[in-house]
C-alpha atoms as a PDB file:
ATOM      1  CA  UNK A   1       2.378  -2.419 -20.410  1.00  0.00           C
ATOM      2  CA  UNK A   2       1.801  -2.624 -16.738  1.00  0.00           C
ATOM      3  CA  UNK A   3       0.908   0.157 -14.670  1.00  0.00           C
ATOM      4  CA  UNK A   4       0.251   0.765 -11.219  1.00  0.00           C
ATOM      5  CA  UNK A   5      -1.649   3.926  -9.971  1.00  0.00           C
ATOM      6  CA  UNK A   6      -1.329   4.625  -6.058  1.00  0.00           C
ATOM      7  CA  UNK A   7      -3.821   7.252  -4.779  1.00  0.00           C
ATOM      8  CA  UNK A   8      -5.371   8.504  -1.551  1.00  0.00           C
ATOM      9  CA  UNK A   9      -2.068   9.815   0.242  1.00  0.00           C
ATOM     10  CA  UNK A  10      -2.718  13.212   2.304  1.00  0.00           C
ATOM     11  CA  UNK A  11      -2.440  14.725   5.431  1.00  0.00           C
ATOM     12  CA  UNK A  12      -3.689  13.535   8.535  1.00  0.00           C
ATOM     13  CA  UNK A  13      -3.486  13.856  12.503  1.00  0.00           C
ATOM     14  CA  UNK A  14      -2.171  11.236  14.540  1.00  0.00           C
ATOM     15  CA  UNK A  15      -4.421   8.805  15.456  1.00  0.00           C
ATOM     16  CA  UNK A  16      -6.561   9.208  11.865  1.00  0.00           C
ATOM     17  CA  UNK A  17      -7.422   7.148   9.170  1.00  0.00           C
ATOM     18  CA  UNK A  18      -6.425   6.651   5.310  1.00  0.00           C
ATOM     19  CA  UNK A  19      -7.294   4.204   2.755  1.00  0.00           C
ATOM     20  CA  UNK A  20      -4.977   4.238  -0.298  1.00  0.00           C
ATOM     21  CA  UNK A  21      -5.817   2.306  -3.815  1.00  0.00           C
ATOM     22  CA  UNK A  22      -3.926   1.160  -6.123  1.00  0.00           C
ATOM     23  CA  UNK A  23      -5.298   0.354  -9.610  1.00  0.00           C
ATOM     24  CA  UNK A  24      -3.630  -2.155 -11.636  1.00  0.00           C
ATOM     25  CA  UNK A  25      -3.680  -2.371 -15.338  1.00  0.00           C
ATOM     26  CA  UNK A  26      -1.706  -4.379 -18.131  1.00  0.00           C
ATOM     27  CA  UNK A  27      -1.425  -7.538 -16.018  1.00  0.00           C
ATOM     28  CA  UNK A  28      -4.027 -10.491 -15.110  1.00  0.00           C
ATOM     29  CA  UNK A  29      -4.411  -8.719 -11.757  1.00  0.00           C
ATOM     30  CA  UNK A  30      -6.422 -11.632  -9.935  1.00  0.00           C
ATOM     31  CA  UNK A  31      -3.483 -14.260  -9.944  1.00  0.00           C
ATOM     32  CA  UNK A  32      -0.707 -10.986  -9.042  1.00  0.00           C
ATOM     33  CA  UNK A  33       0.735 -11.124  -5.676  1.00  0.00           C
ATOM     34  CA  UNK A  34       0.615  -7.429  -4.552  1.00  0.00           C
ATOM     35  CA  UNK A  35       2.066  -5.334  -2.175  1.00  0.00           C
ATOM     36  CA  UNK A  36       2.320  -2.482  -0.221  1.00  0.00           C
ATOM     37  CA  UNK A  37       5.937  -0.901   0.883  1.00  0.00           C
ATOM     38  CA  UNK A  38       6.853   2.694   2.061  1.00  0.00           C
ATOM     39  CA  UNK A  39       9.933   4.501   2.443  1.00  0.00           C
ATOM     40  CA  UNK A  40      10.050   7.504   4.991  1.00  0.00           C
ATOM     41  CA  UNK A  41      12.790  10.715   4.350  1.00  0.00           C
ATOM     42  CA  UNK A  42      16.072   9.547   4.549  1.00  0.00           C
ATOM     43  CA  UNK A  43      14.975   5.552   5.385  1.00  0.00           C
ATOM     44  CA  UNK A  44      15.278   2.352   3.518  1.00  0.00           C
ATOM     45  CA  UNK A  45      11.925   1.396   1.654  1.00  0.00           C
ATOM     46  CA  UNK A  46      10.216  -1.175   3.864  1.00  0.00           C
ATOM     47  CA  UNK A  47       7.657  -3.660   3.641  1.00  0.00           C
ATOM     48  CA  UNK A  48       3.752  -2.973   5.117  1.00  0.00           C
ATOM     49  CA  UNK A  49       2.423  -5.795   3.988  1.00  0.00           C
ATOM     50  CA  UNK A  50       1.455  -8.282   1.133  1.00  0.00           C
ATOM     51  CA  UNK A  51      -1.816 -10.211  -0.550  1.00  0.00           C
ATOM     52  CA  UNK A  52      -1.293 -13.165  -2.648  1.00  0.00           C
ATOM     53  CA  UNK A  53      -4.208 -13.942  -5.603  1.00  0.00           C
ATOM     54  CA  UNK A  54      -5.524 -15.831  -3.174  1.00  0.00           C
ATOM     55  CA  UNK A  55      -6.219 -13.527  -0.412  1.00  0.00           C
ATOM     56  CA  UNK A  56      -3.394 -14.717   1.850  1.00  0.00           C
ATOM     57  CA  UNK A  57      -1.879 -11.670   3.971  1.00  0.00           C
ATOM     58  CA  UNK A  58       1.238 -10.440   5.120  1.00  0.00           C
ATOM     59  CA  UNK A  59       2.500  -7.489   7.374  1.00  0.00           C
ATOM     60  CA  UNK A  60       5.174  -6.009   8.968  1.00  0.00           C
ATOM     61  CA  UNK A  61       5.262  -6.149  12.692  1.00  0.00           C
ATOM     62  CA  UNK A  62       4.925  -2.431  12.826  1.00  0.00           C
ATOM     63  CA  UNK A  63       1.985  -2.062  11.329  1.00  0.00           C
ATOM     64  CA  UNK A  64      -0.226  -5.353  12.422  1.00  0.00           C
ATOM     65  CA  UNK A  65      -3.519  -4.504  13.836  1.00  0.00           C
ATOM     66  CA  UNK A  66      -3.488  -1.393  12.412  1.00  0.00           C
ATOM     67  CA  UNK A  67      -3.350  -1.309   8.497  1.00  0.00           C
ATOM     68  CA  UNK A  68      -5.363  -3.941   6.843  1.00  0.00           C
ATOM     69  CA  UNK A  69      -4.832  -4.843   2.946  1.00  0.00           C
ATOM     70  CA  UNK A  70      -7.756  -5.788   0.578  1.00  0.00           C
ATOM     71  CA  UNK A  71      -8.176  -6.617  -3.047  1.00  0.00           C
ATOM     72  CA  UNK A  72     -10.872  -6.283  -5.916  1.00  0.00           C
ATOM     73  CA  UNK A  73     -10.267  -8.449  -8.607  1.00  0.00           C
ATOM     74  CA  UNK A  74     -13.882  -6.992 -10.296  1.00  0.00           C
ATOM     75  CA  UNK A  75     -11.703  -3.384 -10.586  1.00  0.00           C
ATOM     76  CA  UNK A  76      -8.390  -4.875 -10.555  1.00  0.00           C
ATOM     77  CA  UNK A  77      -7.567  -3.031  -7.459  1.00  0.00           C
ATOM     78  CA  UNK A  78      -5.920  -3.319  -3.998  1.00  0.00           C
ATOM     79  CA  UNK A  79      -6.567  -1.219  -1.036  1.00  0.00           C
ATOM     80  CA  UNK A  80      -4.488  -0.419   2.213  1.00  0.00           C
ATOM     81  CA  UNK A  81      -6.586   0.921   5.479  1.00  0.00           C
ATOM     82  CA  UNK A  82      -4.463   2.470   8.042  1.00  0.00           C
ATOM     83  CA  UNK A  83      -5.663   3.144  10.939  1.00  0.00           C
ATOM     84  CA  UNK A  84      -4.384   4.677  14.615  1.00  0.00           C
ATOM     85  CA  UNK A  85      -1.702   6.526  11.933  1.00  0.00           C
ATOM     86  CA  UNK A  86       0.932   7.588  14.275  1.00  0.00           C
ATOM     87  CA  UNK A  87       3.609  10.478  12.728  1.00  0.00           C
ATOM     88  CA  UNK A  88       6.258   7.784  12.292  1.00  0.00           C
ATOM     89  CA  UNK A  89       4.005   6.507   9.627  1.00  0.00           C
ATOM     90  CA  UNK A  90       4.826   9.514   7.496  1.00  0.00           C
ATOM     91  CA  UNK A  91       6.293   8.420   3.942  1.00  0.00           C
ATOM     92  CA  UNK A  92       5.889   7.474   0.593  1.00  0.00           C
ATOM     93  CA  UNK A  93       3.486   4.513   0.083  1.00  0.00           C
ATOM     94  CA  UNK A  94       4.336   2.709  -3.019  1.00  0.00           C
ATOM     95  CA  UNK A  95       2.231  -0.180  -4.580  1.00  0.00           C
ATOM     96  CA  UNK A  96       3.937  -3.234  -5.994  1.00  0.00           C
ATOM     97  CA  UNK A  97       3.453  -6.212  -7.993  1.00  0.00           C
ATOM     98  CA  UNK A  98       5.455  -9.301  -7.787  1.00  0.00           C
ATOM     99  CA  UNK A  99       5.379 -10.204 -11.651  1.00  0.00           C
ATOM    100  CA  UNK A 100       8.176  -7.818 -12.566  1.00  0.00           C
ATOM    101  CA  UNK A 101       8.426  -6.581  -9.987  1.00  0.00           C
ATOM    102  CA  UNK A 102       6.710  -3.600 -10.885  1.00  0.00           C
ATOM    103  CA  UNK A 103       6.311  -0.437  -8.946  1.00  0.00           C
ATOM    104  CA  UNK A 104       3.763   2.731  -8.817  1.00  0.00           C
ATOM    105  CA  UNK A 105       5.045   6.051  -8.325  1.00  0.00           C
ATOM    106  CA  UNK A 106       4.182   5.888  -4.986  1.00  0.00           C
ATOM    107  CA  UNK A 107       1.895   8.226  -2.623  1.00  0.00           C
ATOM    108  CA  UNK A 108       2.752  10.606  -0.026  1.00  0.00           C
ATOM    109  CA  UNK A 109       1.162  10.043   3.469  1.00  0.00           C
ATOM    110  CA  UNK A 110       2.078  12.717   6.196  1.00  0.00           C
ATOM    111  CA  UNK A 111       1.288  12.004   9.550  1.00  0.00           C
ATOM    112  CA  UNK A 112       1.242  15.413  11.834  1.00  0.00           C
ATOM    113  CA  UNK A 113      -0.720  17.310  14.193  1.00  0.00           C
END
């Protein structure tokens, strides 16, 4: 059974950082595209940004040069750094996995002063 398991969502003042994990289990992780999306109140969910089994990366235009995705095949885990958060970053991050798809339950992120 796959599972995905966001964490690291909080609250934070513009301009801060966050790094949110998602552990993957029930899958062989290292050749899983995986994701990154987020859907704010009332919005569409969105892409932030992808990383193929190979390490190739993807993101949305609204979030390059700030939020950076990494993966650890040793703990079967991929990370998202955001950085220079602004408050229109606020939502729900949700991890995803492209052999499914499969979804986690997703993590909130507020961005506010």
């Amino acid at each position: 059974q796959v599972q995905l398991v966001e964490s690291g969502g909080g609250l934070v003042q513009p301009g801060g950082s966050l790094r949110l994990s998602c552990v993957a289990s029930g899958m062989i992780f290292r050749f899983t595209h995986m994701g990154w999306y987020r859907q704010a109140p009332g919005k569409q969910r969105e892409l932030v940004g992808t990383i193929t089994g190979g390490g190739i990366l993807r993101y949305a235009d609204s979030v390059k040069g700030r939020f950076s995705i990494s993966r650890d095949n040793a703990k079967n885990t991929v990370y998202l750094q955001m950085n220079s958060l602004q408050p229109e970053d606020t939502a729900v991050y949700y991890c995803y996995a492209n052999t499914g798809p499969y979804w986690g339950k997703g993590t909130l992120v507020t961005v506010s002063s």
